[in-house]
Protein backbone atom coordinates (compact mmCIF):
# COMPACT_ATOMS: atom_id res chain seq x y z
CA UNK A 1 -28.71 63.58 76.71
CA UNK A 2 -31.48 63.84 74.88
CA UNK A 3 -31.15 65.63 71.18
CA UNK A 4 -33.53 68.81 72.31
CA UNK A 5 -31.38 69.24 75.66
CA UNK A 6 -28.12 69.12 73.05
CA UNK A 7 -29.54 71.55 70.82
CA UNK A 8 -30.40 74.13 74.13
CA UNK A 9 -26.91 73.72 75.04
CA UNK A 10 -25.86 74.56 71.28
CA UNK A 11 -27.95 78.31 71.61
CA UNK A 12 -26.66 78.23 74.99
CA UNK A 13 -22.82 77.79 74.26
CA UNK A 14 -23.33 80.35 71.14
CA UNK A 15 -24.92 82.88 73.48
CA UNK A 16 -21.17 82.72 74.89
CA UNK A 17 -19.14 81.74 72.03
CA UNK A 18 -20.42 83.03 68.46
CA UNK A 19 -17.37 82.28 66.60
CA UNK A 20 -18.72 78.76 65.22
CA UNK A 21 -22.31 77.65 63.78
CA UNK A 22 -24.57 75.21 65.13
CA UNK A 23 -23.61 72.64 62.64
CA UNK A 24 -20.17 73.24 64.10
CA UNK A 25 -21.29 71.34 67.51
CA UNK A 26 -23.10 68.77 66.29
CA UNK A 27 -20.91 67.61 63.40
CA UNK A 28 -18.13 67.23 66.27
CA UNK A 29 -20.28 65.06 68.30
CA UNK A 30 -20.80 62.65 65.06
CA UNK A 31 -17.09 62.88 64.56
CA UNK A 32 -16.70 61.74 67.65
CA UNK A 33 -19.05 58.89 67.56
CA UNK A 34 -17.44 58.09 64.15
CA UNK A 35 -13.63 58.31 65.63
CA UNK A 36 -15.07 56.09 69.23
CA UNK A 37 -16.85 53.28 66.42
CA UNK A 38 -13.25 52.85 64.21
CA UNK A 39 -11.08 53.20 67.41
CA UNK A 40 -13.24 50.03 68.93
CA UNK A 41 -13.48 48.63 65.36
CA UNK A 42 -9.66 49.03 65.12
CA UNK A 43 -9.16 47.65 68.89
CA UNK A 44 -11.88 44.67 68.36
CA UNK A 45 -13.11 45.91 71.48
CA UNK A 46 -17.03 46.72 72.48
CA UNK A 47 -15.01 48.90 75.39
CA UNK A 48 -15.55 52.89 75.07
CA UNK A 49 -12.12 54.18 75.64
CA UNK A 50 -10.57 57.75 76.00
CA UNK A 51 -9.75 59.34 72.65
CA UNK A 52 -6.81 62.42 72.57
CA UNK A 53 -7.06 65.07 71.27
CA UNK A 54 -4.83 64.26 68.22
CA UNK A 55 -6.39 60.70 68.07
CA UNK A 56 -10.06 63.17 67.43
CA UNK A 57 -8.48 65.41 65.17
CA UNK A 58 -7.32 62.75 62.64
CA UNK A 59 -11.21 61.18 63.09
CA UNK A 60 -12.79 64.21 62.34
CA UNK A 61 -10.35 64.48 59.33
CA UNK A 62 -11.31 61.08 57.84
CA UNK A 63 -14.85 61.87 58.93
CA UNK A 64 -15.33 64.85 56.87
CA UNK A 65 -13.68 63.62 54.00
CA UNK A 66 -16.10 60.52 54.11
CA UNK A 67 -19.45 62.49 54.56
CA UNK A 68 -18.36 66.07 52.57
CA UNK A 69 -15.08 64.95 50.37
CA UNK A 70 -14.32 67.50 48.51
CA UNK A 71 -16.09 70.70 49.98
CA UNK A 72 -15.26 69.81 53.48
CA UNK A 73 -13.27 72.69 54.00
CA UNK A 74 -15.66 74.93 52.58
CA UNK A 75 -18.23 73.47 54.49
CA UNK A 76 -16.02 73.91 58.15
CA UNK A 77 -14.48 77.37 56.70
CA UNK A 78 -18.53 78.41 56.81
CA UNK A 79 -19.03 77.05 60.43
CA UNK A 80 -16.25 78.83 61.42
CA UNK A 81 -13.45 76.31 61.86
CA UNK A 82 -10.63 77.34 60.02
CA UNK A 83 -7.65 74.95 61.72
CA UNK A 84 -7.45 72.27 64.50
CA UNK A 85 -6.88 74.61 66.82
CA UNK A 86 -10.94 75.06 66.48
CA UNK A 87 -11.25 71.59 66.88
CA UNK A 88 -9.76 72.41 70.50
CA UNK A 89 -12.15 75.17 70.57
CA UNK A 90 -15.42 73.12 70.26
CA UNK A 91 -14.93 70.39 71.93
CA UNK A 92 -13.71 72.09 75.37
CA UNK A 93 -16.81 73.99 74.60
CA UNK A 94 -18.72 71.26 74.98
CA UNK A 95 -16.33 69.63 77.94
CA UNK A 96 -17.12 73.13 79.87
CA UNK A 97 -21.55 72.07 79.64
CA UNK A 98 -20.75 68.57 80.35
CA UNK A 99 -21.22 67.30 76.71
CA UNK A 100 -18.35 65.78 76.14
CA UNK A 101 -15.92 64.51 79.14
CA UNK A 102 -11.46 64.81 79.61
CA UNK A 103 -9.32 63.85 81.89
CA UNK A 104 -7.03 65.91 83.91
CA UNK A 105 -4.27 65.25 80.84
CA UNK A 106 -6.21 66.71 78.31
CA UNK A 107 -5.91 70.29 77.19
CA UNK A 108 -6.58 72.43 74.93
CA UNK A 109 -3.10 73.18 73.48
CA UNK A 110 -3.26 69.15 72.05
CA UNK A 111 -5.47 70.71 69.14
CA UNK A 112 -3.10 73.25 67.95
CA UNK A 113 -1.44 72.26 64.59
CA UNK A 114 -1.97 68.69 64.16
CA UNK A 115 -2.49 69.11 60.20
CA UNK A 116 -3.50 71.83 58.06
CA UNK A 117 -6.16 72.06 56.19
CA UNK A 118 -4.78 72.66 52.96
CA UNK A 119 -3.04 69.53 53.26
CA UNK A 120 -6.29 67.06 54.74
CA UNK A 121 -8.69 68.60 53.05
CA UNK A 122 -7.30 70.27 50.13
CA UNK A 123 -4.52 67.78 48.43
CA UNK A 124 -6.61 64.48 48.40
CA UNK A 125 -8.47 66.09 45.66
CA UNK A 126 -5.74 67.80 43.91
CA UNK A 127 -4.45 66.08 40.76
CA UNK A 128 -1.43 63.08 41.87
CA UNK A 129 0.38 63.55 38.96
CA UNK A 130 1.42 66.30 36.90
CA UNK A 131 1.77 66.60 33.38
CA UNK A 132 5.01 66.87 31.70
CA UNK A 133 4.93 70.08 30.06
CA UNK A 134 8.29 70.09 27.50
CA UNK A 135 6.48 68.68 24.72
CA UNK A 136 3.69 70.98 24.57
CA UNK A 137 4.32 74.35 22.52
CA UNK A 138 3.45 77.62 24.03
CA UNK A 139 1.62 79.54 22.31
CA UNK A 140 4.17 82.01 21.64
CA UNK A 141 5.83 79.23 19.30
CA UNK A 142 4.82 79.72 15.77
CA UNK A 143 3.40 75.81 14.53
């Protein structure tokens, strides 16, 4: 499908569903390429194979992180994704206009709660260690 003809069927699946931006759609289609390259990179295979729902959510986590590091979540919070359960959302979005394709074991439910997002997208950045604090005075100590 042609980029213009995926762009129509963005407007045309927001007409419907205005809960996530644009961006939304097509950063899930370059997760998606991302997750099918590593998977076949991973696989030494040239094969395209299925890819799960989990298997997509943890590519679109190490996706993100790669392109947006630390302001990914800002950055999906503003498209309207706010767990993997939107994940779910968007892609059977796009299943439902022939985008992207499943087979009769996929569902939506194997989105829901496969991480959260403080913990992908929120910990990598946070400090690893954390400074011992008994040697410093408070400031209600008199020096």
């Amino acid at each position: 499908m042609s980029a213009k003809n995926f762009h129509e069927v963005i407007q045309l699946i927001r007409k419907e569903d205005s809960r996530y931006e644009g961006g939304a759609y097509v950063f899930m289609r370059q997760a998606l390429d991302f997750t099918l390259g590593r998977i076949q990179k991973e696989e030494n295979s040239r094969k395209h194979r299925h890819v799960s729902g989990q298997e997509l959510c943890h590519g679109i986590r190490d996706y993100a992180l790669e392109q947006y590091g630390p302001m990914t979540r800002t950055l999906l919070e503003a498209w309207g994704i706010k767990g993997t359960e939107d994940f779910g959302q968007i892609v059977f979005n796009l299943v439902e206009y022939g985008i992207f394709g499943k087979t009769e074991n996929d569902s939506i439910e194997d989105f829901n709660e496969v991480y959260s997002f403080e913990d992908a997208f929120d910990r990598p950045f946070r400090p690893s260690r954390r400074f011992p604090t008994a040697n410093i005075p408070s400031l209600s100590e008199k020096t």
